[in-house]
PDB file of N, CA and C in Angstrom:
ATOM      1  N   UNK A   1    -236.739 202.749  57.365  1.00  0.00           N
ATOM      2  CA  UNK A   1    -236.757 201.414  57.904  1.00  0.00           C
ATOM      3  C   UNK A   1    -236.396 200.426  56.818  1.00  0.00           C
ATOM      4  N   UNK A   2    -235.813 198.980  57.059  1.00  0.00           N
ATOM      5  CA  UNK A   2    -235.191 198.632  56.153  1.00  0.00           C
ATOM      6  C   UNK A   2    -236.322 197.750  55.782  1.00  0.00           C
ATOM      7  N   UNK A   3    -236.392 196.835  54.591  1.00  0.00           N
ATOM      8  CA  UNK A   3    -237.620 195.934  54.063  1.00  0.00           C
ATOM      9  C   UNK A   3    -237.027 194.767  54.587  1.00  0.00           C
ATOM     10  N   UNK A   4    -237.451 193.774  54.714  1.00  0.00           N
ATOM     11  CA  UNK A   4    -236.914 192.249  54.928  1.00  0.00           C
ATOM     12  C   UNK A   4    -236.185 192.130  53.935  1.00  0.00           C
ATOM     13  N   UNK A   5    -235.991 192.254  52.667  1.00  0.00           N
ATOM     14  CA  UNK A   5    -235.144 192.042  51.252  1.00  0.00           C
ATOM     15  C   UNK A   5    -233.236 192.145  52.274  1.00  0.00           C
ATOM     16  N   UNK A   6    -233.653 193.456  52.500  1.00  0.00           N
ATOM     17  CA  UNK A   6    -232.275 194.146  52.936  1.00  0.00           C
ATOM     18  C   UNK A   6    -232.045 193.461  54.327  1.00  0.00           C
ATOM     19  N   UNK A   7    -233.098 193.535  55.369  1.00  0.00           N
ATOM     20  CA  UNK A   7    -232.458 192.544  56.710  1.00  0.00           C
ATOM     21  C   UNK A   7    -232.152 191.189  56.217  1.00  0.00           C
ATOM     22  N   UNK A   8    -232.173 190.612  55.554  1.00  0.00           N
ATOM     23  CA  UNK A   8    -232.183 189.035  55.251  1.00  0.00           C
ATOM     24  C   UNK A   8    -230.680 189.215  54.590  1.00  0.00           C
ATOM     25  N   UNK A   9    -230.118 190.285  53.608  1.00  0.00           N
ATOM     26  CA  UNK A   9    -228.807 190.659  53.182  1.00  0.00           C
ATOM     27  C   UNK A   9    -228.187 190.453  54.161  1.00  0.00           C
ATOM     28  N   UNK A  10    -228.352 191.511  55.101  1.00  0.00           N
ATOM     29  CA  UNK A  10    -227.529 191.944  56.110  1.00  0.00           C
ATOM     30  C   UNK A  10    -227.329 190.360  57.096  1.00  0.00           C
ATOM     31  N   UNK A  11    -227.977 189.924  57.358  1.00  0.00           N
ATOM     32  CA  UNK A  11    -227.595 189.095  57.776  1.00  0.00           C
ATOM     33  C   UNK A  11    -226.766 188.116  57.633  1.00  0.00           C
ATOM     34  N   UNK A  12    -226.818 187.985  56.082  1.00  0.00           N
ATOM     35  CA  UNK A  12    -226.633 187.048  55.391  1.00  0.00           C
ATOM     36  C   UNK A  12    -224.708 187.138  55.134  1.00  0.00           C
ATOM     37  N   UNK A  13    -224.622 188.782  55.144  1.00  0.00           N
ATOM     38  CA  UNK A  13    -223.379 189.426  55.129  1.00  0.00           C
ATOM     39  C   UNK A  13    -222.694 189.053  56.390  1.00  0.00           C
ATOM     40  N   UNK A  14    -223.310 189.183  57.618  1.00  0.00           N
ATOM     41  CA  UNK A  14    -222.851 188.888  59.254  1.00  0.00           C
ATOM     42  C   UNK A  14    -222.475 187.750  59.489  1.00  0.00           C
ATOM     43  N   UNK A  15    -222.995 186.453  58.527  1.00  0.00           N
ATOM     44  CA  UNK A  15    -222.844 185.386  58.662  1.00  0.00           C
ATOM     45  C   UNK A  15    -221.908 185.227  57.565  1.00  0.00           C
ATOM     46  N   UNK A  16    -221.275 185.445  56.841  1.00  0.00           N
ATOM     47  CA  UNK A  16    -220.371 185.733  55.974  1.00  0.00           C
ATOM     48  C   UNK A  16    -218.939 185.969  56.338  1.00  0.00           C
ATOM     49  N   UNK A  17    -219.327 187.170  57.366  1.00  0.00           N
ATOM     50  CA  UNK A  17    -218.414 187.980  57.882  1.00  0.00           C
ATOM     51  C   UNK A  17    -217.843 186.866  58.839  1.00  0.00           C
ATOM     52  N   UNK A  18    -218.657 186.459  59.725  1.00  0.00           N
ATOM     53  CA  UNK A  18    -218.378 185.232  60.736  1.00  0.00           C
ATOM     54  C   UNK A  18    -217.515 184.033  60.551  1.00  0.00           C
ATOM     55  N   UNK A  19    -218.306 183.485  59.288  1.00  0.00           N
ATOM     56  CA  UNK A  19    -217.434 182.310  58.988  1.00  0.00           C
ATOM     57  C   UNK A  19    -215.876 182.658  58.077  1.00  0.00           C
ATOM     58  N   UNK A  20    -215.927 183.649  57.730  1.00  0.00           N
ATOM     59  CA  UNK A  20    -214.685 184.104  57.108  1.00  0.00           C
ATOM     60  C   UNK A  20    -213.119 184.595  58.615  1.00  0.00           C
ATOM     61  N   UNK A  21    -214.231 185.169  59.517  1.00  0.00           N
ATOM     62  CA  UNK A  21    -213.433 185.381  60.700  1.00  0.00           C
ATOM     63  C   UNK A  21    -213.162 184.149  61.094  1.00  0.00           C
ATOM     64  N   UNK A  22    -214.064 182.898  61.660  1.00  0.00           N
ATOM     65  CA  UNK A  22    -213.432 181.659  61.601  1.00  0.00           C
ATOM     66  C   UNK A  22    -212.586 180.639  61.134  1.00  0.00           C
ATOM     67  N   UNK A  23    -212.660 181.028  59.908  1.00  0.00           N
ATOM     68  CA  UNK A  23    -211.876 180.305  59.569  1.00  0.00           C
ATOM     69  C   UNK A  23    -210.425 181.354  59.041  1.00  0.00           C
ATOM     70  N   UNK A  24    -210.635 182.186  59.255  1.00  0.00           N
ATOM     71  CA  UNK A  24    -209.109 182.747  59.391  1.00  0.00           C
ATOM     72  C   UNK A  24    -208.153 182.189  60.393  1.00  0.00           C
ATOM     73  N   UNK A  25    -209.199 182.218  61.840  1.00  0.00           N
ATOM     74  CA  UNK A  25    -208.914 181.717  63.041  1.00  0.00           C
ATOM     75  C   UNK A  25    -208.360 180.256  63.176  1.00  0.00           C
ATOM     76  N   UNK A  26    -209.031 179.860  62.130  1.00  0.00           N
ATOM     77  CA  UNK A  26    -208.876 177.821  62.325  1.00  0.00           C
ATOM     78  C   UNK A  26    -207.194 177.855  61.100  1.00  0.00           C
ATOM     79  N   UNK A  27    -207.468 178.938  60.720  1.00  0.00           N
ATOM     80  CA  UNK A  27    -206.045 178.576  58.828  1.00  0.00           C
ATOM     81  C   UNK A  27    -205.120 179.484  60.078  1.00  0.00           C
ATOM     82  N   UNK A  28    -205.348 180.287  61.474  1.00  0.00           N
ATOM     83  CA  UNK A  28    -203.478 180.635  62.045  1.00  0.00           C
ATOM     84  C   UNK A  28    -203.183 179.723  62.902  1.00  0.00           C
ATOM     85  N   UNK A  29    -203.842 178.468  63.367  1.00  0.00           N
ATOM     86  CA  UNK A  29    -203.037 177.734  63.857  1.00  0.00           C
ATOM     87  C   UNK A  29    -202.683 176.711  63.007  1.00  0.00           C
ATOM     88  N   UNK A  30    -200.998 176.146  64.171  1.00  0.00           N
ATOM     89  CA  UNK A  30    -200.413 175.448  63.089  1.00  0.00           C
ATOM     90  C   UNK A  30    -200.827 174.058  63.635  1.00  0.00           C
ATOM     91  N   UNK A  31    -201.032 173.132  62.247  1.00  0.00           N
ATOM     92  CA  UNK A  31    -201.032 172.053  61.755  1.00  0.00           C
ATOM     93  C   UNK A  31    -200.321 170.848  62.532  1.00  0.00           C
ATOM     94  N   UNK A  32    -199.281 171.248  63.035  1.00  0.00           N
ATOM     95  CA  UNK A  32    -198.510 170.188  64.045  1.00  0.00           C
ATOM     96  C   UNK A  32    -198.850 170.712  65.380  1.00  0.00           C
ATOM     97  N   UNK A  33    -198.727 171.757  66.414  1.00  0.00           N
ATOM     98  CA  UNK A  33    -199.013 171.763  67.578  1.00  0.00           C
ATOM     99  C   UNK A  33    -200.470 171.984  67.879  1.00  0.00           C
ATOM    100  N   UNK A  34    -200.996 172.441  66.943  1.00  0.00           N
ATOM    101  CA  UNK A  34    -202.873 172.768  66.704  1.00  0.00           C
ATOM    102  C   UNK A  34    -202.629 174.470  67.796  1.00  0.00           C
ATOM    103  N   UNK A  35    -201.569 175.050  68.524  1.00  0.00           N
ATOM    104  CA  UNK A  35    -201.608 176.127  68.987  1.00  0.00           C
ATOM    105  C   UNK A  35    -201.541 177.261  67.683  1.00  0.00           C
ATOM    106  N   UNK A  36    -201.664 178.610  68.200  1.00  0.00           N
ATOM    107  CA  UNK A  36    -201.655 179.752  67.301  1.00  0.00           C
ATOM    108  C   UNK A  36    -200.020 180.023  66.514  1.00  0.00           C
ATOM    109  N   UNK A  37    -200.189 180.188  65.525  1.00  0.00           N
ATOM    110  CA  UNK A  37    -198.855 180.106  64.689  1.00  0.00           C
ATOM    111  C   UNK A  37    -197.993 181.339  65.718  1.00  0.00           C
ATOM    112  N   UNK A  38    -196.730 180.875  65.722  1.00  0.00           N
ATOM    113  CA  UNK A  38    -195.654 181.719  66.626  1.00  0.00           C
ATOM    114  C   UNK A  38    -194.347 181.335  65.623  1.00  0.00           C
ATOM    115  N   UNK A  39    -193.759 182.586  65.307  1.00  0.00           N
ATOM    116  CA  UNK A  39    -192.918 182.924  64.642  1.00  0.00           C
ATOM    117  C   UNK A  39    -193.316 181.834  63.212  1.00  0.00           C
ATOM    118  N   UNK A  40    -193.673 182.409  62.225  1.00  0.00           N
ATOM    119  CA  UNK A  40    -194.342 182.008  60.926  1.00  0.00           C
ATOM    120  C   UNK A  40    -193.336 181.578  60.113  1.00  0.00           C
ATOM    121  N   UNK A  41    -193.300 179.965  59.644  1.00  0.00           N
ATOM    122  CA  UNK A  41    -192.948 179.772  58.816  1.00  0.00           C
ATOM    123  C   UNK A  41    -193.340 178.842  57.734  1.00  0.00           C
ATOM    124  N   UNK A  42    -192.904 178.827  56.152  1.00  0.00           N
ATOM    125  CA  UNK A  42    -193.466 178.170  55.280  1.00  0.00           C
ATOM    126  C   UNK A  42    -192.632 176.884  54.900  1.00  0.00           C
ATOM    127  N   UNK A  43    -193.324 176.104  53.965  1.00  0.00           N
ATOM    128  CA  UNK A  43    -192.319 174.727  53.126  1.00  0.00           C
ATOM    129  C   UNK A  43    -192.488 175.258  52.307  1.00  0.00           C
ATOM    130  N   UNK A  44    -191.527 175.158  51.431  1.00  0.00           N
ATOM    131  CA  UNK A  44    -190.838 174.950  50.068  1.00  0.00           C
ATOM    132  C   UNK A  44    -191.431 174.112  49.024  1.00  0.00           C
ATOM    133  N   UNK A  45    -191.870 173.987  48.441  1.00  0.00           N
ATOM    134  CA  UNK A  45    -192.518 174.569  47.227  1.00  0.00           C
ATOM    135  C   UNK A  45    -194.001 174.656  47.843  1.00  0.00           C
ATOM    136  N   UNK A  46    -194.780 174.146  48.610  1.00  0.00           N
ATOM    137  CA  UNK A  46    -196.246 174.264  48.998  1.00  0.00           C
ATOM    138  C   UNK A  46    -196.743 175.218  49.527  1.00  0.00           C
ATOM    139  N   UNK A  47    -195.889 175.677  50.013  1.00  0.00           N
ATOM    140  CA  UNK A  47    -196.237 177.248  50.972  1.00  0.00           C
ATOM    141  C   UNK A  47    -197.132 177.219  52.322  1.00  0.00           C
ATOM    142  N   UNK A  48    -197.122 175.975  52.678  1.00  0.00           N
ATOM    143  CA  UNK A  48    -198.244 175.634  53.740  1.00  0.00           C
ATOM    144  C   UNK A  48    -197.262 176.380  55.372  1.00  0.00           C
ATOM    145  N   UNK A  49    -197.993 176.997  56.219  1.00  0.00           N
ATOM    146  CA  UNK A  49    -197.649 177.619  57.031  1.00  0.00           C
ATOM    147  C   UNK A  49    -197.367 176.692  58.699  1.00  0.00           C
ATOM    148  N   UNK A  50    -196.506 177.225  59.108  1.00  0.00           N
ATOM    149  CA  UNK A  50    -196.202 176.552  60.380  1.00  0.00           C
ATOM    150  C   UNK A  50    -195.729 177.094  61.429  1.00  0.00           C
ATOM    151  N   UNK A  51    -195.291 176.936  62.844  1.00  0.00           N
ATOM    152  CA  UNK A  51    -194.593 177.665  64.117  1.00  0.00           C
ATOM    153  C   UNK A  51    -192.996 176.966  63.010  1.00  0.00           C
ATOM    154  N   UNK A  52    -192.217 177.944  62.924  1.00  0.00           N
ATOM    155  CA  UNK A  52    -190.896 177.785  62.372  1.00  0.00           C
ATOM    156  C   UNK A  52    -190.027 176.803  63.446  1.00  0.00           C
ATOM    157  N   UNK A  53    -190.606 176.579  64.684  1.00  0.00           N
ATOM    158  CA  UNK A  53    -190.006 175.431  65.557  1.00  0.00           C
ATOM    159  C   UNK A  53    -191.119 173.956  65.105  1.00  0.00           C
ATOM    160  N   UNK A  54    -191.860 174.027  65.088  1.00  0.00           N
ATOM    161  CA  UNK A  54    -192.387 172.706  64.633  1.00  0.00           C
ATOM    162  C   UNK A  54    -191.957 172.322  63.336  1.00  0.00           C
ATOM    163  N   UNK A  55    -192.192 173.461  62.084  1.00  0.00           N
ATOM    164  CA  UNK A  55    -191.447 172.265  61.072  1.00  0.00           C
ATOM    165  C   UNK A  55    -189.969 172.190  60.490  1.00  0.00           C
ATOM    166  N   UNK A  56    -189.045 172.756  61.875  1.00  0.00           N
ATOM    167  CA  UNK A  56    -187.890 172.548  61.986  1.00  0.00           C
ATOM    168  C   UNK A  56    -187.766 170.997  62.619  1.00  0.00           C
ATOM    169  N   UNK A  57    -188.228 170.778  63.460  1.00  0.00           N
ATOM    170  CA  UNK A  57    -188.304 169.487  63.811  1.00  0.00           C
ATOM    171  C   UNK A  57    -188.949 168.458  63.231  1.00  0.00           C
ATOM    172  N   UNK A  58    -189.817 169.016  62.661  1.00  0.00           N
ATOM    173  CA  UNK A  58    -190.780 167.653  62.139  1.00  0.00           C
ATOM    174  C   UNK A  58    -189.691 167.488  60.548  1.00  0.00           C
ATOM    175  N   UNK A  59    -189.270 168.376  59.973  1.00  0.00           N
ATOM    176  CA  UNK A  59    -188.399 168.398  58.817  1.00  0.00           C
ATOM    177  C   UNK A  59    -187.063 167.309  58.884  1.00  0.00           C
ATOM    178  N   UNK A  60    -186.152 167.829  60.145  1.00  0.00           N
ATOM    179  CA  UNK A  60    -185.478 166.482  60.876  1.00  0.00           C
ATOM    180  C   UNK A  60    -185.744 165.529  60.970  1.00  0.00           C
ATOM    181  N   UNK A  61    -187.102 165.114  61.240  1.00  0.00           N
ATOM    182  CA  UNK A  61    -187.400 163.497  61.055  1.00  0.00           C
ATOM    183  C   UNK A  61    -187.763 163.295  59.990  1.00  0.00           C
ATOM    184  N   UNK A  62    -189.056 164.252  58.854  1.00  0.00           N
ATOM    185  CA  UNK A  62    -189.332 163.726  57.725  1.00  0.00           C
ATOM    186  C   UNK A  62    -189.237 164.973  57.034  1.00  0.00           C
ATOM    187  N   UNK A  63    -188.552 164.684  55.873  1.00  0.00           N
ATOM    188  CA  UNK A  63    -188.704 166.227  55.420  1.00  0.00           C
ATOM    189  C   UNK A  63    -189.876 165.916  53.544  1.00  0.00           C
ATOM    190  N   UNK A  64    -191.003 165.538  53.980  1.00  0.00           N
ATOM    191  CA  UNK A  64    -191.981 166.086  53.666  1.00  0.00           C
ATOM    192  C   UNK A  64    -193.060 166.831  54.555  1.00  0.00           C
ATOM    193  N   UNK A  65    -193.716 167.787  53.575  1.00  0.00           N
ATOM    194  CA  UNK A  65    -194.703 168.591  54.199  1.00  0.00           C
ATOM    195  C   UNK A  65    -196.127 167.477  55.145  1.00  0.00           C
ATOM    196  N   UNK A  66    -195.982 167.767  56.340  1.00  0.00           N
ATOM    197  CA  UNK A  66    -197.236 167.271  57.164  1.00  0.00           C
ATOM    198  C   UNK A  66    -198.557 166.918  56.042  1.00  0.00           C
ATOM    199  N   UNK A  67    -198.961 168.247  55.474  1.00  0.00           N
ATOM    200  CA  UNK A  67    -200.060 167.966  55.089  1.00  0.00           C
ATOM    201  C   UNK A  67    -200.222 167.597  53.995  1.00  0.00           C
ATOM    202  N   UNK A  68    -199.214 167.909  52.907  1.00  0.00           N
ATOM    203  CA  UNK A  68    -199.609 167.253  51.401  1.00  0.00           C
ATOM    204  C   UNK A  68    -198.647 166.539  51.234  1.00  0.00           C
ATOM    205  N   UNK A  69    -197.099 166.023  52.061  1.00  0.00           N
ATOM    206  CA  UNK A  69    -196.956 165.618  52.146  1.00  0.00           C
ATOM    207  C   UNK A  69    -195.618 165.309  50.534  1.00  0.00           C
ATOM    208  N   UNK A  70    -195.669 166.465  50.021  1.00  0.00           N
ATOM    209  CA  UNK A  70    -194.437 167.082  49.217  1.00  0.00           C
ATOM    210  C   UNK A  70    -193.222 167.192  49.424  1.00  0.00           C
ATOM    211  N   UNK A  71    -192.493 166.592  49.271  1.00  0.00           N
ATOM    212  CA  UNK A  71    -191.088 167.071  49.753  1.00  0.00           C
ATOM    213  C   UNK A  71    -190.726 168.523  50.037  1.00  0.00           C
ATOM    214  N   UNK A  72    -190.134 168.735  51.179  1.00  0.00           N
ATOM    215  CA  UNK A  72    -189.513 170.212  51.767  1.00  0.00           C
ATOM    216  C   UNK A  72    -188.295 170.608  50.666  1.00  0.00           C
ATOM    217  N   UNK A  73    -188.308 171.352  49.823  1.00  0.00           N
ATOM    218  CA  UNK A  73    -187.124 171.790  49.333  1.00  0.00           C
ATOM    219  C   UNK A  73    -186.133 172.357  50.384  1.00  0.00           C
ATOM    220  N   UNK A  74    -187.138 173.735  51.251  1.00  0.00           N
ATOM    221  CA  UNK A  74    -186.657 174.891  51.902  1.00  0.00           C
ATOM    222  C   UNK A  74    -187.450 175.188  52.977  1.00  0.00           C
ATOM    223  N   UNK A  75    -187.488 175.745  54.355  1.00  0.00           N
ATOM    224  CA  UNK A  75    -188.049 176.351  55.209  1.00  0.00           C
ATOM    225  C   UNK A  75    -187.966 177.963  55.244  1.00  0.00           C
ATOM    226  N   UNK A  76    -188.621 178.338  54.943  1.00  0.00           N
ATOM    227  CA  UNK A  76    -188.883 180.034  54.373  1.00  0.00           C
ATOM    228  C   UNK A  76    -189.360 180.544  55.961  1.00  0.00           C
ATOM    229  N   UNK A  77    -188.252 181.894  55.984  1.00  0.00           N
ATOM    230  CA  UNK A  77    -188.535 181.922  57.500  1.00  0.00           C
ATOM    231  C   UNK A  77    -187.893 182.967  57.674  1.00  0.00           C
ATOM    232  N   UNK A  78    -189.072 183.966  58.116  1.00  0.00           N
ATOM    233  CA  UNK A  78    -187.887 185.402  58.424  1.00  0.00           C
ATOM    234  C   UNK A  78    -187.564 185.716  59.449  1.00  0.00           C
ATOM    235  N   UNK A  79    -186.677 186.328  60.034  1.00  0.00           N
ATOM    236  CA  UNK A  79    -185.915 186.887  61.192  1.00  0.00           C
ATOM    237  C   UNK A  79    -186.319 188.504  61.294  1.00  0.00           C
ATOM    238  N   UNK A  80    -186.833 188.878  62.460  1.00  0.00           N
ATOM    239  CA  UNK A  80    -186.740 189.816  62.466  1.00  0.00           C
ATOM    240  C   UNK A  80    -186.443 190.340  63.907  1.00  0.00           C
ATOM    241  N   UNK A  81    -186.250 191.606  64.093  1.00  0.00           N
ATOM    242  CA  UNK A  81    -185.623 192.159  65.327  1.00  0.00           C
ATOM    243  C   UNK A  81    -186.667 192.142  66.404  1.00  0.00           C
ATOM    244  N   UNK A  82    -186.181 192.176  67.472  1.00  0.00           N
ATOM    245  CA  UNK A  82    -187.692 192.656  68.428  1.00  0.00           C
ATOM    246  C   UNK A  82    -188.077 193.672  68.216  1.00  0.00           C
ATOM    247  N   UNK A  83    -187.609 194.855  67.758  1.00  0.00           N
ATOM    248  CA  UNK A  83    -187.845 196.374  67.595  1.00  0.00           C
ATOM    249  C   UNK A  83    -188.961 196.588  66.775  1.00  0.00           C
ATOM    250  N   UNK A  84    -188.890 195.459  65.481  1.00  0.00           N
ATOM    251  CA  UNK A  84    -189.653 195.752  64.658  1.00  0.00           C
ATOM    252  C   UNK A  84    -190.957 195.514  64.597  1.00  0.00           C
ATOM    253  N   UNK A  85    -192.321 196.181  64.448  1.00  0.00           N
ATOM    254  CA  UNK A  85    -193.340 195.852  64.241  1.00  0.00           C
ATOM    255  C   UNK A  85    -194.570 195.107  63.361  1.00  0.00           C
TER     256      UNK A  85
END
Protein backbone atom coordinates (compact mmCIF):
# COMPACT_ATOMS: atom_id res chain seq x y z
CA UNK A 1 0.00 0.00 0.00
CA UNK A 2 1.34 3.28 -0.85
CA UNK A 3 2.15 5.99 2.24
CA UNK A 4 0.61 9.47 1.66
CA UNK A 5 4.43 10.69 0.87
CA UNK A 6 3.96 8.70 -2.50
CA UNK A 7 -0.04 9.43 -3.10
CA UNK A 8 0.57 13.17 -2.71
CA UNK A 9 3.65 12.51 -5.61
CA UNK A 10 1.46 10.82 -7.67
CA UNK A 11 -0.80 13.22 -7.77
CA UNK A 12 1.18 15.84 -7.94
CA UNK A 13 2.70 14.04 -11.22
CA UNK A 14 -1.22 13.77 -12.69
CA UNK A 15 -1.49 17.28 -12.25
CA UNK A 16 1.68 17.86 -14.02
CA UNK A 17 0.83 15.55 -16.57
CA UNK A 18 -2.51 17.61 -17.06
CA UNK A 19 -1.34 20.94 -17.30
CA UNK A 20 1.46 19.98 -19.65
CA UNK A 21 -1.36 18.17 -21.84
CA UNK A 22 -3.10 21.58 -21.74
CA UNK A 23 -1.16 23.53 -22.64
CA UNK A 24 0.19 21.59 -25.47
CA UNK A 25 -3.46 21.85 -26.47
CA UNK A 26 -3.70 25.77 -25.99
CA UNK A 27 0.41 26.17 -27.94
CA UNK A 28 -1.59 23.86 -31.38
CA UNK A 29 -3.90 26.34 -32.00
CA UNK A 30 -3.14 29.08 -34.15
CA UNK A 31 -2.82 32.56 -32.94
CA UNK A 32 -4.88 34.24 -35.77
CA UNK A 33 -7.96 31.90 -36.28
CA UNK A 34 -7.74 30.57 -32.43
CA UNK A 35 -8.83 27.02 -34.49
CA UNK A 36 -6.38 23.86 -34.35
CA UNK A 37 -3.21 24.45 -36.45
CA UNK A 38 -3.97 22.93 -40.15
CA UNK A 39 -1.21 22.56 -42.41
CA UNK A 40 1.78 24.03 -40.05
CA UNK A 41 3.56 26.83 -40.69
CA UNK A 42 6.41 29.06 -39.19
CA UNK A 43 7.88 33.00 -39.48
CA UNK A 44 11.15 33.63 -40.18
CA UNK A 45 13.39 34.37 -37.83
CA UNK A 46 10.83 33.77 -34.64
CA UNK A 47 9.67 30.47 -35.38
CA UNK A 48 6.22 31.17 -33.98
CA UNK A 49 3.71 28.64 -35.53
CA UNK A 50 0.60 29.17 -37.65
CA UNK A 51 -2.32 27.53 -40.21
CA UNK A 52 0.17 28.29 -43.37
CA UNK A 53 -3.21 30.02 -44.81
CA UNK A 54 -3.51 32.52 -42.05
CA UNK A 55 -0.03 33.83 -42.05
CA UNK A 56 -0.06 33.86 -45.73
CA UNK A 57 -2.60 36.38 -45.52
CA UNK A 58 -1.99 38.16 -42.56
CA UNK A 59 1.85 38.47 -44.11
CA UNK A 60 0.08 40.30 -47.27
CA UNK A 61 -1.21 42.88 -45.20
CA UNK A 62 1.57 43.09 -42.55
CA UNK A 63 4.48 41.24 -42.80
CA UNK A 64 5.40 41.30 -39.20
CA UNK A 65 4.89 38.38 -36.91
CA UNK A 66 1.22 38.68 -35.08
CA UNK A 67 2.73 38.05 -31.90
CA UNK A 68 6.15 39.58 -31.38
CA UNK A 69 5.64 41.38 -33.98
CA UNK A 70 9.31 40.93 -35.83
CA UNK A 71 9.53 41.29 -39.19
CA UNK A 72 8.71 38.05 -41.47
CA UNK A 73 11.91 37.36 -43.32
CA UNK A 74 10.32 33.88 -44.66
CA UNK A 75 7.23 31.58 -44.25
CA UNK A 76 8.71 28.08 -43.56
CA UNK A 77 6.27 25.64 -44.82
CA UNK A 78 6.37 22.17 -45.97
CA UNK A 79 4.53 20.42 -48.67
CA UNK A 80 3.84 17.21 -48.44
CA UNK A 81 1.93 14.49 -50.41
CA UNK A 82 -1.34 13.07 -49.22
CA UNK A 83 0.30 9.63 -49.18
CA UNK A 84 2.53 10.60 -46.67
CA UNK A 85 2.15 10.08 -43.01
Amino acid sequence: MASGAEKDSDSATAADTKLAQQENAANSLCPICLDPIDDTAYTDPCFHTFCFHCIKQWADMAATCPLCRWPIKTILHMVRSDEED
